[in-house]
N, C-alpha and C. Protein backbone atom coordinates (compact mmCIF):
# COMPACT_ATOMS: atom_id res chain seq x y z
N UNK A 1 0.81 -1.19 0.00
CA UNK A 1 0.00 0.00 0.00
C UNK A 1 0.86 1.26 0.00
N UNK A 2 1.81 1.40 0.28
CA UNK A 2 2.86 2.42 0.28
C UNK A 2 4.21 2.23 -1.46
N UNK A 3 3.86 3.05 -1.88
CA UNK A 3 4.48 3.03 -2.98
C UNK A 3 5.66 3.87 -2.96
N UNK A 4 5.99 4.46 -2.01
CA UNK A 4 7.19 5.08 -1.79
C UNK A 4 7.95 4.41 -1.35
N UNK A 5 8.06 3.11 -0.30
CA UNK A 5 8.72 1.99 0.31
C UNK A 5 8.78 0.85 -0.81
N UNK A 6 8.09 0.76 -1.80
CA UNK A 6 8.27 -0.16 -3.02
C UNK A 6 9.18 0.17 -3.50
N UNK A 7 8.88 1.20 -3.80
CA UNK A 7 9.82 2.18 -4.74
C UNK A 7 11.63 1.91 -4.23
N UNK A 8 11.95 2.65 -3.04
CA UNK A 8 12.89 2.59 -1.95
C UNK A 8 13.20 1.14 -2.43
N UNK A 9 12.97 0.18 -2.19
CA UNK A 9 13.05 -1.34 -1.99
C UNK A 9 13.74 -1.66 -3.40
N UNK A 10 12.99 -1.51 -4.69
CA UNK A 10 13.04 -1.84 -6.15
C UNK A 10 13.81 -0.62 -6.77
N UNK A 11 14.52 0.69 -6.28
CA UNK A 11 15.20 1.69 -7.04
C UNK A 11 14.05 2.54 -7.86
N UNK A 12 13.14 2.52 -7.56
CA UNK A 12 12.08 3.39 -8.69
C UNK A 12 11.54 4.60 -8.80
N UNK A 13 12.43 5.61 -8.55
CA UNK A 13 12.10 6.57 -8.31
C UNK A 13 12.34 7.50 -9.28
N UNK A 14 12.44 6.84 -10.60
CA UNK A 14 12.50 7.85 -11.51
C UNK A 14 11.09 8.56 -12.22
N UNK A 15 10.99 9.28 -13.28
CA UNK A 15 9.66 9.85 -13.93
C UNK A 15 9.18 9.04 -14.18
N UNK A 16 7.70 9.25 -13.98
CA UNK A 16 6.84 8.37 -14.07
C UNK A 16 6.69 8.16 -16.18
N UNK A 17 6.90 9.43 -16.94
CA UNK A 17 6.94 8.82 -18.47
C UNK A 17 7.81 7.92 -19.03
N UNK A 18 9.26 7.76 -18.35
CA UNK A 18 9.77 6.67 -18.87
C UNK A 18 9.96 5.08 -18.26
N UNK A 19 8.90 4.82 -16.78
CA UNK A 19 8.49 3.58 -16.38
C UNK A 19 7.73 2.79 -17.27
N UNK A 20 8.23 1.55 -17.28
CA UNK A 20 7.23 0.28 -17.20
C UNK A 20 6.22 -0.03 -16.51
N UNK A 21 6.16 0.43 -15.38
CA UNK A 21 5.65 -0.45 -14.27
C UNK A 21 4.22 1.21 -13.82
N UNK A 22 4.21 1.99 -14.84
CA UNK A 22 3.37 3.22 -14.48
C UNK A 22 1.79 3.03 -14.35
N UNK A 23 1.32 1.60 -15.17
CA UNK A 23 0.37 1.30 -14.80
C UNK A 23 -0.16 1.10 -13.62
N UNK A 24 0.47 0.26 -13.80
CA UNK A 24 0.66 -0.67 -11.96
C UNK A 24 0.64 0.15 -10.73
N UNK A 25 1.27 1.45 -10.80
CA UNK A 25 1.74 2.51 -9.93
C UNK A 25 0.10 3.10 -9.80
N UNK A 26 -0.27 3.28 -11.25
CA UNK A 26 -1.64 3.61 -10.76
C UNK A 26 -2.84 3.05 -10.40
N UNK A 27 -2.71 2.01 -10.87
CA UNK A 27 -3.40 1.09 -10.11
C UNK A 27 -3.46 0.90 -8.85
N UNK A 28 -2.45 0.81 -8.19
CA UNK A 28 -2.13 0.88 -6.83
C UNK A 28 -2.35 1.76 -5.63
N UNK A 29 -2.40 3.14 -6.77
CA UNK A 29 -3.12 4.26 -6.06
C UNK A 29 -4.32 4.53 -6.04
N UNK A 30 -5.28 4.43 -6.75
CA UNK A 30 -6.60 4.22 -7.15
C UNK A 30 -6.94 3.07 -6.03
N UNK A 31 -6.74 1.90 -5.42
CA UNK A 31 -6.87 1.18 -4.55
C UNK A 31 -6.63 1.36 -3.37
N UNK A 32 -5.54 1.83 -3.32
CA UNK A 32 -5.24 2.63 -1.76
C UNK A 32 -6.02 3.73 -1.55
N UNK A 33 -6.37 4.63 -2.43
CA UNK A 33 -7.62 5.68 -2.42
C UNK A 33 -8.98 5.03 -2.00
N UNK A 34 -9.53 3.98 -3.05
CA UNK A 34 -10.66 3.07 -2.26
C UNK A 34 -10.88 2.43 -0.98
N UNK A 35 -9.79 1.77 -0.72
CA UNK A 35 -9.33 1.24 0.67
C UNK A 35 -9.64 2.46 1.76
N UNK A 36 -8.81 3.87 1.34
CA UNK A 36 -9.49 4.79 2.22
C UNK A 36 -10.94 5.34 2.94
N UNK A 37 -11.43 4.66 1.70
CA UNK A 37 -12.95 5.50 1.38
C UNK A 37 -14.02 4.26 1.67
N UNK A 38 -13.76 3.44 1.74
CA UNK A 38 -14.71 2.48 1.67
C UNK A 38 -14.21 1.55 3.25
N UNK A 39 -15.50 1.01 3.68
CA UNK A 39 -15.83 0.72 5.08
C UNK A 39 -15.15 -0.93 5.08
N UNK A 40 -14.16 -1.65 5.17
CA UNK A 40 -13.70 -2.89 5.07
C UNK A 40 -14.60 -3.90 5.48
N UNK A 41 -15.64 -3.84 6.80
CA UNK A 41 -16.47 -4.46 6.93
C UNK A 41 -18.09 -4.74 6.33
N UNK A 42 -17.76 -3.72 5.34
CA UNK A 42 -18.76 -3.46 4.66
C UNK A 42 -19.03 -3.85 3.76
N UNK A 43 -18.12 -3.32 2.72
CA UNK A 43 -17.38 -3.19 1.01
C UNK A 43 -16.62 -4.40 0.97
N UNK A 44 -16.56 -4.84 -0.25
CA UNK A 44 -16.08 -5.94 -0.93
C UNK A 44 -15.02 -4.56 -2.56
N UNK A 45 -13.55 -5.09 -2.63
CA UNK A 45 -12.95 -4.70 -3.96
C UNK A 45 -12.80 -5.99 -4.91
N UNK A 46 -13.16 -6.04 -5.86
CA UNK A 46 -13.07 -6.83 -6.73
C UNK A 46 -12.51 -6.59 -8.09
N UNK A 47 -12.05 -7.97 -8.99
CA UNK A 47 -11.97 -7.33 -10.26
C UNK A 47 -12.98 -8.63 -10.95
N UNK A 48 -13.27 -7.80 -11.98
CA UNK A 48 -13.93 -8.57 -13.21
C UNK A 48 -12.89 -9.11 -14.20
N UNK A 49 -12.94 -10.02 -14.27
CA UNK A 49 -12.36 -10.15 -15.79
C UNK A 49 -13.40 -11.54 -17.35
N UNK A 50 -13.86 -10.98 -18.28
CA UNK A 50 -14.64 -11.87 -19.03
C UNK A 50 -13.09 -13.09 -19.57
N UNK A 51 -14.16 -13.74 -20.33
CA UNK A 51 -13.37 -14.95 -21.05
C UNK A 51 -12.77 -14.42 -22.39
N UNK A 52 -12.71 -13.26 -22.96
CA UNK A 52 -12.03 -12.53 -24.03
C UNK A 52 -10.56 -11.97 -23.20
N UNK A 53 -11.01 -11.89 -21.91
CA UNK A 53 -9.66 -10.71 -21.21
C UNK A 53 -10.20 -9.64 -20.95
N UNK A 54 -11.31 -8.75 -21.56
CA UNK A 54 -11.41 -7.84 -21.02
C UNK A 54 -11.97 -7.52 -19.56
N UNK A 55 -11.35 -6.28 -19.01
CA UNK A 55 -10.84 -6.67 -17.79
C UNK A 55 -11.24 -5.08 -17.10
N UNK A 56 -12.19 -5.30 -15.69
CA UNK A 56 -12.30 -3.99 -14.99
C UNK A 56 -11.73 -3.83 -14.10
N UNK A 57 -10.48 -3.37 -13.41
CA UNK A 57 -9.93 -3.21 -12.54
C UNK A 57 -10.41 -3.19 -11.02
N UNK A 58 -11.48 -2.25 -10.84
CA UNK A 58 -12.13 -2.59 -9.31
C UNK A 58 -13.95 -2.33 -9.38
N UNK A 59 -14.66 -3.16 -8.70
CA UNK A 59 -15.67 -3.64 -8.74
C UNK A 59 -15.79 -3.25 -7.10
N UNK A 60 -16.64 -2.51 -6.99
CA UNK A 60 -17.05 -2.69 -5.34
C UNK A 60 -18.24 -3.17 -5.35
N UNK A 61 -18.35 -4.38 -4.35
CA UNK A 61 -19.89 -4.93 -3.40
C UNK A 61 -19.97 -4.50 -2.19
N UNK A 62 -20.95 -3.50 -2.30
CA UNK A 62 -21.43 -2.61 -1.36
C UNK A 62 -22.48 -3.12 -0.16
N UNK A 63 -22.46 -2.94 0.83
CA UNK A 63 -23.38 -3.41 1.91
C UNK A 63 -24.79 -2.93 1.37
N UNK A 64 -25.95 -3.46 1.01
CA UNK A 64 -27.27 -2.59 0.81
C UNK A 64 -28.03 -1.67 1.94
N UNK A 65 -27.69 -1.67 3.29
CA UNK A 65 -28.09 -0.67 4.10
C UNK A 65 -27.15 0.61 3.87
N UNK A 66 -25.82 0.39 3.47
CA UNK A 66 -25.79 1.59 3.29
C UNK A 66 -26.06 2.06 1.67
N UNK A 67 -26.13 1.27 1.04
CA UNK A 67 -26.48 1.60 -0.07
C UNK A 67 -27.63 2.87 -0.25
N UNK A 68 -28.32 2.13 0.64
CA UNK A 68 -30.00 3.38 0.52
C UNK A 68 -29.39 4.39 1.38
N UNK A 69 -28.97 4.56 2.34
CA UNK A 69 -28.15 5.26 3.13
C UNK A 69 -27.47 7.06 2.28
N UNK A 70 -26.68 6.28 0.88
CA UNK A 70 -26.15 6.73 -0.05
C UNK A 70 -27.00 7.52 -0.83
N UNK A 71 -28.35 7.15 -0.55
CA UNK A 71 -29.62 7.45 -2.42
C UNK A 71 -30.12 8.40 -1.89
């Protein structure tokens, strides 16, 4: 969850335009952002993926009390 200690660990601290791994970086942040925001006992993160590959990165299953909670 800390991408600055990855980083530290693996040497990666260069610009993010000439990484490989820049996806991933954001991916990682986008999740740690959710993780923030969303109730662990609650929320479910998921990914989808079909039988072609195509592929959604995060899927939340939401508790339905708070769902209406939300509306």
């Amino acid at each position: 969850m800390d991408n600055g200690l990855r980083n530290a660990l693996f040497g990666g601290f260069s610009p993010s335009g000439g990484r490989s791994d820049t996806g991933k970086l954001m991916g990682n942040l986008v999740f740690t952002e959710l993780c923030k925001y969303t109730n662990p006992l609650l929320d479910a993160i998921h990914f989808w993926r079909s039988s072609s590959q195509a592929e959604v990165d995060f899927v939340l299953d939401r508790e339905k009390e708070e769902e209406t909670e939300l509306n």
